[in-house]
Protein backbone atom coordinates (compact mmCIF):
# COMPACT_ATOMS: atom_id res chain seq x y z
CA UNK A 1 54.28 6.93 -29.20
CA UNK A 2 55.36 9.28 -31.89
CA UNK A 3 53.86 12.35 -30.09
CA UNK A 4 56.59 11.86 -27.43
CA UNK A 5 59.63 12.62 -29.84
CA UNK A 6 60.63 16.05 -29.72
CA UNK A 7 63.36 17.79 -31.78
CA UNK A 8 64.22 21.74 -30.57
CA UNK A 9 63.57 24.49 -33.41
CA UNK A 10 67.63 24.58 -33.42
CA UNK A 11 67.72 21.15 -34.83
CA UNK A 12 64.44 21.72 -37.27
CA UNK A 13 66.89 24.72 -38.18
CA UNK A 14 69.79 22.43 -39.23
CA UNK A 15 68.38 19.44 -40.56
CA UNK A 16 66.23 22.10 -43.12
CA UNK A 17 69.44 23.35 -44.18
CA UNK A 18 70.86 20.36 -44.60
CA UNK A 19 67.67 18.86 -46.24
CA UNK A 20 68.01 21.55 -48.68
CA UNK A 21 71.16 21.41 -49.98
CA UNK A 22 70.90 17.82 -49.91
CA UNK A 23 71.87 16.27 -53.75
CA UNK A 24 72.00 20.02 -55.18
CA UNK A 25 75.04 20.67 -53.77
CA UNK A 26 76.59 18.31 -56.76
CA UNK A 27 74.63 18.69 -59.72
CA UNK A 28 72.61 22.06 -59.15
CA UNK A 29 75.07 24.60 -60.95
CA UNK A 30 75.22 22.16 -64.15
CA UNK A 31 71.53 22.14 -64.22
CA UNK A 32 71.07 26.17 -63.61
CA UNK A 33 74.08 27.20 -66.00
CA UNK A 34 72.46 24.61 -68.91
CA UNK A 35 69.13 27.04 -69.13
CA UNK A 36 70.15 30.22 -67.71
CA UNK A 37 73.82 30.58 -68.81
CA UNK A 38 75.71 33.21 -66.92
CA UNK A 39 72.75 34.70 -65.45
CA UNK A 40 72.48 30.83 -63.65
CA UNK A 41 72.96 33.24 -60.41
CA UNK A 42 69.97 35.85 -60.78
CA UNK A 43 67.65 32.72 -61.31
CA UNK A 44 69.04 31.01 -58.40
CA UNK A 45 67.85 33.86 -56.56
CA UNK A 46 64.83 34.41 -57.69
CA UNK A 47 64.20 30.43 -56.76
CA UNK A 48 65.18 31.18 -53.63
CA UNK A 49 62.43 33.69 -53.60
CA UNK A 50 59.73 31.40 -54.75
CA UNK A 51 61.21 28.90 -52.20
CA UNK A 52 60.32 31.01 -49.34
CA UNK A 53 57.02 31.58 -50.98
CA UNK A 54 56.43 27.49 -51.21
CA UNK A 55 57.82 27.18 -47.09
CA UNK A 56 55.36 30.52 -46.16
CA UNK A 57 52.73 28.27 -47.96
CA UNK A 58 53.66 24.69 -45.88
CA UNK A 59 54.17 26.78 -42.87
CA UNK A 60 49.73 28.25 -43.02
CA UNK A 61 48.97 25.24 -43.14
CA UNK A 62 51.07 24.36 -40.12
CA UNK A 63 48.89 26.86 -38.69
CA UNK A 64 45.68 25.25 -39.45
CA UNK A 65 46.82 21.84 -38.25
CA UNK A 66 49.91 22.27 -35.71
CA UNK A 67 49.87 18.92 -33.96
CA UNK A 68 49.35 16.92 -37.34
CA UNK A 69 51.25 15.35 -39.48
CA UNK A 70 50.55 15.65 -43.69
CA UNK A 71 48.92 12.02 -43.78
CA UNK A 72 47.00 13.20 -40.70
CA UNK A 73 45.75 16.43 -42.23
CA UNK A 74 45.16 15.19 -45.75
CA UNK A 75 42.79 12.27 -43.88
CA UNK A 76 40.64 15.25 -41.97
CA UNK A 77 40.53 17.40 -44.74
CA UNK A 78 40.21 14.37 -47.59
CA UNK A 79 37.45 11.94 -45.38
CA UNK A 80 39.75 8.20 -43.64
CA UNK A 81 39.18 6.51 -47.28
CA UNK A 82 40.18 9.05 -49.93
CA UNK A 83 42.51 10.59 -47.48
CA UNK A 84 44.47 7.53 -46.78
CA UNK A 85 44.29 6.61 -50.72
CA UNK A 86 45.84 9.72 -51.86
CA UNK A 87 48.45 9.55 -49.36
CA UNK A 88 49.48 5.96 -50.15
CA UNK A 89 49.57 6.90 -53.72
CA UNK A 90 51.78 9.87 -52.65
CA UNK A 91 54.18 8.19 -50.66
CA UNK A 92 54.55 4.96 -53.11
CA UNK A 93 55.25 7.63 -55.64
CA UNK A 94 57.26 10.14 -53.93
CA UNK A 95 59.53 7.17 -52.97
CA UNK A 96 60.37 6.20 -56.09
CA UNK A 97 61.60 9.78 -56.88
CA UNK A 98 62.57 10.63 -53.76
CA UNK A 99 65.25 8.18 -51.55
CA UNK A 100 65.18 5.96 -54.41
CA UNK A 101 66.80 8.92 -56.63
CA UNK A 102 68.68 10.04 -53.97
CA UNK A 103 70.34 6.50 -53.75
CA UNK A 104 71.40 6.45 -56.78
CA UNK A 105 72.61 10.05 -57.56
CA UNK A 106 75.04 8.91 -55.05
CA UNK A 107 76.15 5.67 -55.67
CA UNK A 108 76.70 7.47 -59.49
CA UNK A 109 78.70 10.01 -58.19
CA UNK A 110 80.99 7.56 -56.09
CA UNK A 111 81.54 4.68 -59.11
CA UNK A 112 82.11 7.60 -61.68
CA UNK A 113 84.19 10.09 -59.93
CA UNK A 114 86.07 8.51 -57.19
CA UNK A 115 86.05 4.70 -57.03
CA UNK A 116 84.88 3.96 -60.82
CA UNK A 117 85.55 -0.13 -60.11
CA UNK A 118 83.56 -0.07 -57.25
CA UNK A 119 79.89 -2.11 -58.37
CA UNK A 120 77.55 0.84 -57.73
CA UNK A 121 75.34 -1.85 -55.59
CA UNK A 122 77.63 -2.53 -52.93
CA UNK A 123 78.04 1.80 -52.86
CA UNK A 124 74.35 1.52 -52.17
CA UNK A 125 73.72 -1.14 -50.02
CA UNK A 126 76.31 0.06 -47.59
CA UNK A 127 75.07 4.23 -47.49
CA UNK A 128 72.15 2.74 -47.63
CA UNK A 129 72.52 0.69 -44.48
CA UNK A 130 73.83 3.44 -42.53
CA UNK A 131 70.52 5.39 -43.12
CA UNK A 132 68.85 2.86 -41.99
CA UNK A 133 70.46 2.57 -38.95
CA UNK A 134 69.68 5.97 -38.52
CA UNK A 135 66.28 6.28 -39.15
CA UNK A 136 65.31 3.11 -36.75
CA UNK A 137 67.18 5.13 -33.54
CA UNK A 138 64.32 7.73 -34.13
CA UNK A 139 64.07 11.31 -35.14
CA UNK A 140 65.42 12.58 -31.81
CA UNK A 141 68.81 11.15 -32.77
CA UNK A 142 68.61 11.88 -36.44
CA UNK A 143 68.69 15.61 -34.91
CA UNK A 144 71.12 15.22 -32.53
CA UNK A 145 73.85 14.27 -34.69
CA UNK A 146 72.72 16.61 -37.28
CA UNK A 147 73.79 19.36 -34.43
CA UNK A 148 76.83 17.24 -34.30
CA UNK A 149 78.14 17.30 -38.01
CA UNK A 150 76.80 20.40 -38.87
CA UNK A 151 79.76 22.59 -37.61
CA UNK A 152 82.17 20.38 -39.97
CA UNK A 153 79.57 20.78 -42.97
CA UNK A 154 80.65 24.94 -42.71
CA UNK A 155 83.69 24.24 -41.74
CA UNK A 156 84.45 22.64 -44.47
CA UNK A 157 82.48 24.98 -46.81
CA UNK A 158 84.38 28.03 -45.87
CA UNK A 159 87.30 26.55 -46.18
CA UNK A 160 86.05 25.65 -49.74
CA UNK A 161 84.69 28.88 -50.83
CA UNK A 162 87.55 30.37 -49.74
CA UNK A 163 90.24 28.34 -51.01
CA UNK A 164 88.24 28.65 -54.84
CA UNK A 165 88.07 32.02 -54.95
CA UNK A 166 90.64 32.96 -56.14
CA UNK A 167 90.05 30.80 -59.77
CA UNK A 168 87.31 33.17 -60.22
CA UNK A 169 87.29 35.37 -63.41
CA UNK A 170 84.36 38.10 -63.79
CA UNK A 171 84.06 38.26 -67.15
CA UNK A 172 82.15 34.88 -66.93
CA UNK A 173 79.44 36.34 -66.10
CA UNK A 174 78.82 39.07 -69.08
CA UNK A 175 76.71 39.94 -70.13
CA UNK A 176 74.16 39.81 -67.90
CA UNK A 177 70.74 39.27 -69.49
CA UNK A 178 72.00 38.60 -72.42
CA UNK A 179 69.27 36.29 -73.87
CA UNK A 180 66.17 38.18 -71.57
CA UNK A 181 64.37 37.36 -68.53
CA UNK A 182 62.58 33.91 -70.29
CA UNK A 183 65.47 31.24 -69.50
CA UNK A 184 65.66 32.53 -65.99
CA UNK A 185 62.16 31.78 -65.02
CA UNK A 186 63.00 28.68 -66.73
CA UNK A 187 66.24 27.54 -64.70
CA UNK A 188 64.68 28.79 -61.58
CA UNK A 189 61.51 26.48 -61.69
CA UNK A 190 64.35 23.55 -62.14
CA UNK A 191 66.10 25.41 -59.00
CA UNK A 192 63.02 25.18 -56.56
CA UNK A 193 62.37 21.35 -58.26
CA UNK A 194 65.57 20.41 -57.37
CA UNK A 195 65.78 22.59 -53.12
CA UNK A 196 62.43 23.13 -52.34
CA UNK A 197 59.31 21.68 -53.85
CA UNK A 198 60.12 18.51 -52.02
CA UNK A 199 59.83 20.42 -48.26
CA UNK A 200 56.49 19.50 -48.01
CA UNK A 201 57.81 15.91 -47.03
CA UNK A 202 59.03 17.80 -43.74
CA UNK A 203 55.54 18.39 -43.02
CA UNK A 204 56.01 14.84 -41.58
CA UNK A 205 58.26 16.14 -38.59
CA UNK A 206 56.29 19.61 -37.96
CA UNK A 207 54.22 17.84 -34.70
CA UNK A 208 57.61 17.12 -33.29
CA UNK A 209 58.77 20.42 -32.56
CA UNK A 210 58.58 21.46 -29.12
CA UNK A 211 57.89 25.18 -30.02
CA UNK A 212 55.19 25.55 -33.00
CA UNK A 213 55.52 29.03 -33.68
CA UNK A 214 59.39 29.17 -33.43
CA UNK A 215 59.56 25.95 -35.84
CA UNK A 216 58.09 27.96 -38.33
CA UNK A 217 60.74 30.59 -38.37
CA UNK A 218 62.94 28.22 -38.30
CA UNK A 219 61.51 26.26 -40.96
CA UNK A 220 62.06 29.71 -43.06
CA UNK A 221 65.36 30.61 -41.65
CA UNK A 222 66.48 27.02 -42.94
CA UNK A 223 65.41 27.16 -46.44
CA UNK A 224 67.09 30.82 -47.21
CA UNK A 225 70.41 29.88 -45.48
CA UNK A 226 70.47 26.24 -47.75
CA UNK A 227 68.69 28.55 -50.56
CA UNK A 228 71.93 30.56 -50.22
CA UNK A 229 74.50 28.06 -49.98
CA UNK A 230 73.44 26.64 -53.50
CA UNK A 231 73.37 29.98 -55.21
CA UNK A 232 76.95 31.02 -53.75
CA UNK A 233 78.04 27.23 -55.33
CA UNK A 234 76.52 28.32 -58.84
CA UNK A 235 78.14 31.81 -58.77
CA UNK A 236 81.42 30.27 -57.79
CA UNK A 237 80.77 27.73 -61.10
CA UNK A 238 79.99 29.88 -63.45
CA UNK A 239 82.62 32.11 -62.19
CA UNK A 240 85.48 29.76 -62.41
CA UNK A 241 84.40 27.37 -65.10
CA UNK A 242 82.16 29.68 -67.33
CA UNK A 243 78.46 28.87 -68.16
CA UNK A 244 79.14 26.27 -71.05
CA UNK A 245 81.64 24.24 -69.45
CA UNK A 246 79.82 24.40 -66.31
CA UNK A 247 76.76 22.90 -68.31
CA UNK A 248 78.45 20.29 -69.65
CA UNK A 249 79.83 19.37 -66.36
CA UNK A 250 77.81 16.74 -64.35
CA UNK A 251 79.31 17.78 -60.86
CA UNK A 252 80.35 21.15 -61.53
CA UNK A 253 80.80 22.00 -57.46
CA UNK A 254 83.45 18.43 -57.21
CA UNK A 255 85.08 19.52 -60.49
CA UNK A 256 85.94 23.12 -58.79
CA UNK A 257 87.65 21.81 -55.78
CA UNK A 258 90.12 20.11 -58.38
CA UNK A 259 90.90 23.11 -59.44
CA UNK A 260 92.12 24.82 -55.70
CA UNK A 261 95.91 24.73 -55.79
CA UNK A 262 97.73 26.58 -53.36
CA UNK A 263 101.30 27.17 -54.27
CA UNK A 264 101.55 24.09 -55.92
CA UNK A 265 101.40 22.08 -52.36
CA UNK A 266 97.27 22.55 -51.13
CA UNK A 267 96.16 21.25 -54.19
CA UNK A 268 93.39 17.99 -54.54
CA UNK A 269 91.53 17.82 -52.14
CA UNK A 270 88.07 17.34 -53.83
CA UNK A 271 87.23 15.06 -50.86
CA UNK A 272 85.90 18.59 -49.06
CA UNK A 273 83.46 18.65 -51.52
CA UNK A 274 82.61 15.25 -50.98
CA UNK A 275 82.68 15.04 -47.47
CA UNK A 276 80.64 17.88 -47.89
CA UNK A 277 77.96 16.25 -49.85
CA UNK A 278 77.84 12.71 -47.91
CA UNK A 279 76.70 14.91 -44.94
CA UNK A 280 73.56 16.76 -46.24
CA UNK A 281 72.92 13.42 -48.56
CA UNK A 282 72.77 11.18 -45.66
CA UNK A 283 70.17 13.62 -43.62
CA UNK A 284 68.45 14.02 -46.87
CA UNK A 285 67.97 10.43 -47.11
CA UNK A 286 67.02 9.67 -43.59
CA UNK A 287 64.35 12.26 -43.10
CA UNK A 288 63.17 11.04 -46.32
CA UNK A 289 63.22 7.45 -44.98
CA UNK A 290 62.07 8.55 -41.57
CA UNK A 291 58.85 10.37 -43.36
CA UNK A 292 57.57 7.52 -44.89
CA UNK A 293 58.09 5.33 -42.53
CA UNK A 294 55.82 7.32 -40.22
CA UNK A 295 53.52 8.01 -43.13
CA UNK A 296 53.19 4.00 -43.89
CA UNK A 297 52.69 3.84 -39.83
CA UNK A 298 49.68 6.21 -39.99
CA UNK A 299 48.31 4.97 -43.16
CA UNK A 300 47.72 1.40 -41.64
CA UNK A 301 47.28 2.06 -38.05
CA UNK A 302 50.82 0.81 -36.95
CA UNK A 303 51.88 1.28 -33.62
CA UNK A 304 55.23 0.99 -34.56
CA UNK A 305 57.04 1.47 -37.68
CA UNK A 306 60.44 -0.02 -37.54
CA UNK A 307 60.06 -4.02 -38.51
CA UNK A 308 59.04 -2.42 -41.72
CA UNK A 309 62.07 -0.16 -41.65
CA UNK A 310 64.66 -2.75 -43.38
CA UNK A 311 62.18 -4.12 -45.63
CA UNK A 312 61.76 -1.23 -47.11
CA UNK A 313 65.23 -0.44 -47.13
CA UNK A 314 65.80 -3.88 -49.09
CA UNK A 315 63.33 -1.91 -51.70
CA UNK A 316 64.69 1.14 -51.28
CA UNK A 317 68.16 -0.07 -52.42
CA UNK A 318 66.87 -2.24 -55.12
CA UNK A 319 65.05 0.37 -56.73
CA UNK A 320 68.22 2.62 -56.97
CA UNK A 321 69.86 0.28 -59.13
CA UNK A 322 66.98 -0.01 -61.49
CA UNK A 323 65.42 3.53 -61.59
CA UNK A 324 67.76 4.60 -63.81
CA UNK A 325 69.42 2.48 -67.10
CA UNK A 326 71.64 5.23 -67.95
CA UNK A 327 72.51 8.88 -67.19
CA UNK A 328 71.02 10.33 -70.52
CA UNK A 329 67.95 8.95 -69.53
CA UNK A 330 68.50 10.51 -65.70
CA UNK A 331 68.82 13.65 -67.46
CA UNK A 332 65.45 13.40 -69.28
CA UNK A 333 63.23 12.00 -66.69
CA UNK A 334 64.70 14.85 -64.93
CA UNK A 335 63.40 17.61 -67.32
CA UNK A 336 60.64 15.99 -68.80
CA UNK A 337 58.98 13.99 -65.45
CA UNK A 338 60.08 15.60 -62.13
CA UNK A 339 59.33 18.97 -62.51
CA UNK A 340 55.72 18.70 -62.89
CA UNK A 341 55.66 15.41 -60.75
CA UNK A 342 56.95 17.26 -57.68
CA UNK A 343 54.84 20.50 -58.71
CA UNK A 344 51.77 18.53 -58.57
CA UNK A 345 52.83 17.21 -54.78
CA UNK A 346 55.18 20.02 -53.83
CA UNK A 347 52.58 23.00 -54.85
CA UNK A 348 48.96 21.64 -56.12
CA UNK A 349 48.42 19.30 -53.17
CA UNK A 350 48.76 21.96 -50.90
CA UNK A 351 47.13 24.58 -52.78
CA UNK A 352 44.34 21.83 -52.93
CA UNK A 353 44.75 21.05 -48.77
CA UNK A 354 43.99 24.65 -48.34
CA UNK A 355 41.18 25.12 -50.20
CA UNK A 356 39.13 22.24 -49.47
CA UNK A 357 39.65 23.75 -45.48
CA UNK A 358 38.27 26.97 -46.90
CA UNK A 359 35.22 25.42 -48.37
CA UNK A 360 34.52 23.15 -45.06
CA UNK A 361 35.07 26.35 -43.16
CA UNK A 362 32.69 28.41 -45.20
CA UNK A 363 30.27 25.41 -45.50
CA UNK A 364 30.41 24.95 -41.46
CA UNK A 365 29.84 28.80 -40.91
CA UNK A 366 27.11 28.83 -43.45
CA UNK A 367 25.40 25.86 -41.91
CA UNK A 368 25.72 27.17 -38.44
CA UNK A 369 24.22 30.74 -39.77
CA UNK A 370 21.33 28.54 -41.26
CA UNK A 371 20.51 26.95 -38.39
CA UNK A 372 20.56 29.89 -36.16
């Protein structure tokens, strides 16, 4: 059944984007200038680098195993048993720090920012709804309406970048290198944490493409225009703001579009950047949702997933009240936990994937040369 969804390379272009820029577009530039200072930029872009490194790395083994999904591949490569453990353990995991985060980061931003006497559960339960509508009408429309909003989402953006730009003062950003090359390795492990590490969930969608060999581009093409997006939002930060108050910022990117003010009359409208932000948050979410969903599906043999799809959600909403007591804690699970969490799934696993298929291969051609 799910063979017979197909999405067009177009749409794996656009929901990649959006899938990258995702909860970053918020809290990335406090996160960058807190390590790197005013060289926040230089290690954006060398993330973006190593993020294009980690996509050239999911998109071999896309090569090896075009018409299967992650769960799929990691049951060939791992043997049914160990294969389908280590993926349930993968997607109970990657849940929690996944949608479940994801949840939350938003219904935080919404009770602290904009309607602070709003209870954050009824923020949640009501995006989280709306996901979940989404993901049960199927990838195909997920992709669709990504096509749809996706002109607004740089619309809006342009209209943002350009309206800021002129708050910008230069001397923010001297002197460059001021404190070495160390903190910017540093910030931009946090950068490819926070974009990129977590592509390898959109492993889950590859067999859906209609054109393998175009997805891949696209699949590229996606994660350097998102990578790109993020690093003009940090320059713009620590342009206008300055590294330490851009640090001590929790949403940086919303604080900036309180500060466009256009003759005294364009002035407030902050709801860009939030508009902004519920669009690539929402697609986020639902390819998220939509990943596991398919991954559960696989994992137990289910010919279809969706009465499991509010369940879930009922979990899923739950567990981003509860993730989190406070921000300060947030902050430290963040630096202490998720990095090497989503290293060990983002970059080991498929480090591991790949060579376990280049011992099999090995083993198979020495076997064969044996036995000839």
């Amino acid at each position: 059944m799910h063979k017979q969804v197909k999405i067009s390379t177009r749409q794996l272009l656009i929901l990649t984007i959006l899938f990258t820029i995702g909860t970053a577009i918020l809290v990335i530039p406090s996160v960058m200038a807190a390590t790197a200072k005013q060289d926040a930029w230089i290690a954006a872009l060398v993330g973006v680098g190593a993020g294009l490194l980690l996509i050239w790395l999911y998109n071999t083994i896309t090569i090896l195993y075009p018409q299967m999904t992650l769960i799929e591949i990691m049951e060939t490569l791992l043997g049914k048993w160990l294969g389908k453990s280590i993926a349930l353990l993968f997607m109970i995991t990657f849940f929690i720090g996944g949608p479940a985060a994801v949840l939350y980061d938003l219904g935080n931003f919404l009770t602290t920012q904009m309607m602070p006497e709003t209870p954050i559960q009824a923020v949640n339960i009501l995006f989280a709804l709306i996901v979940l509508m989404g993901v049960r009408l199927g990838l195909e429309t997920l992709a669709r309406s990504a096509e749809l909003l996706f002109p607004l989402f740089i619309l809006l953006y342009t209209a943002f970048v350009v309206l800021v730009v002129s708050n910008i003062k230069l001397e923010n950003v001297q002197p460059v290198l001021e404190k070495g090359v160390g903190p910017i390795w540093s910030a931009a492990l946090s950068f490819i944490s926070i974009a990129f590490l977590s592509h390898i969930v959109l492993l889950m969608i590859f067999p859906f493409v209609d054109r393998p060999v175009q997805a891949r581009r696209a699949f590229l093409t996606g994660g350097l225009i998102g990578g790109l997006v993020l690093v003009v939002l940090i320059v713009l930060a620590v342009l206008v703001f300055g590294p330490d108050l851009t640090a001590r910022n929790i949403y940086p990117s919303y604080s900036l579009a309180k500060k466009i003010n256009i003759g005294n009359f364009l002035q407030r409208i902050e709801a860009i950047m939030a508009a902004m932000w519920f669009i690539s948050l929402f697609f986020r979410l639902a390819l998220y949702m939509h990943s596991i969903m398919i991954a559960i599906s696989q994992i137990f043999n289910l010919k279809d997933e969706r009465p499991l799809i509010f369940p879930i959600g009922m979990i899923l909403i739950v567990m981003s009240v509860i993730i989190y007591p406070n921000v300060p804690y947030q902050q430290s699970w963040d630096a202490k936990i998720w990095t090497p969490y989503v290293l060990s799934i983002g970059l080991f696993l498929p480090l591991l994937l790949l060579c376990i298929h280049g011992i099999r291969k090995l083993w198979s051609r020495k076997k064969t040369g044996s036995e000839g």
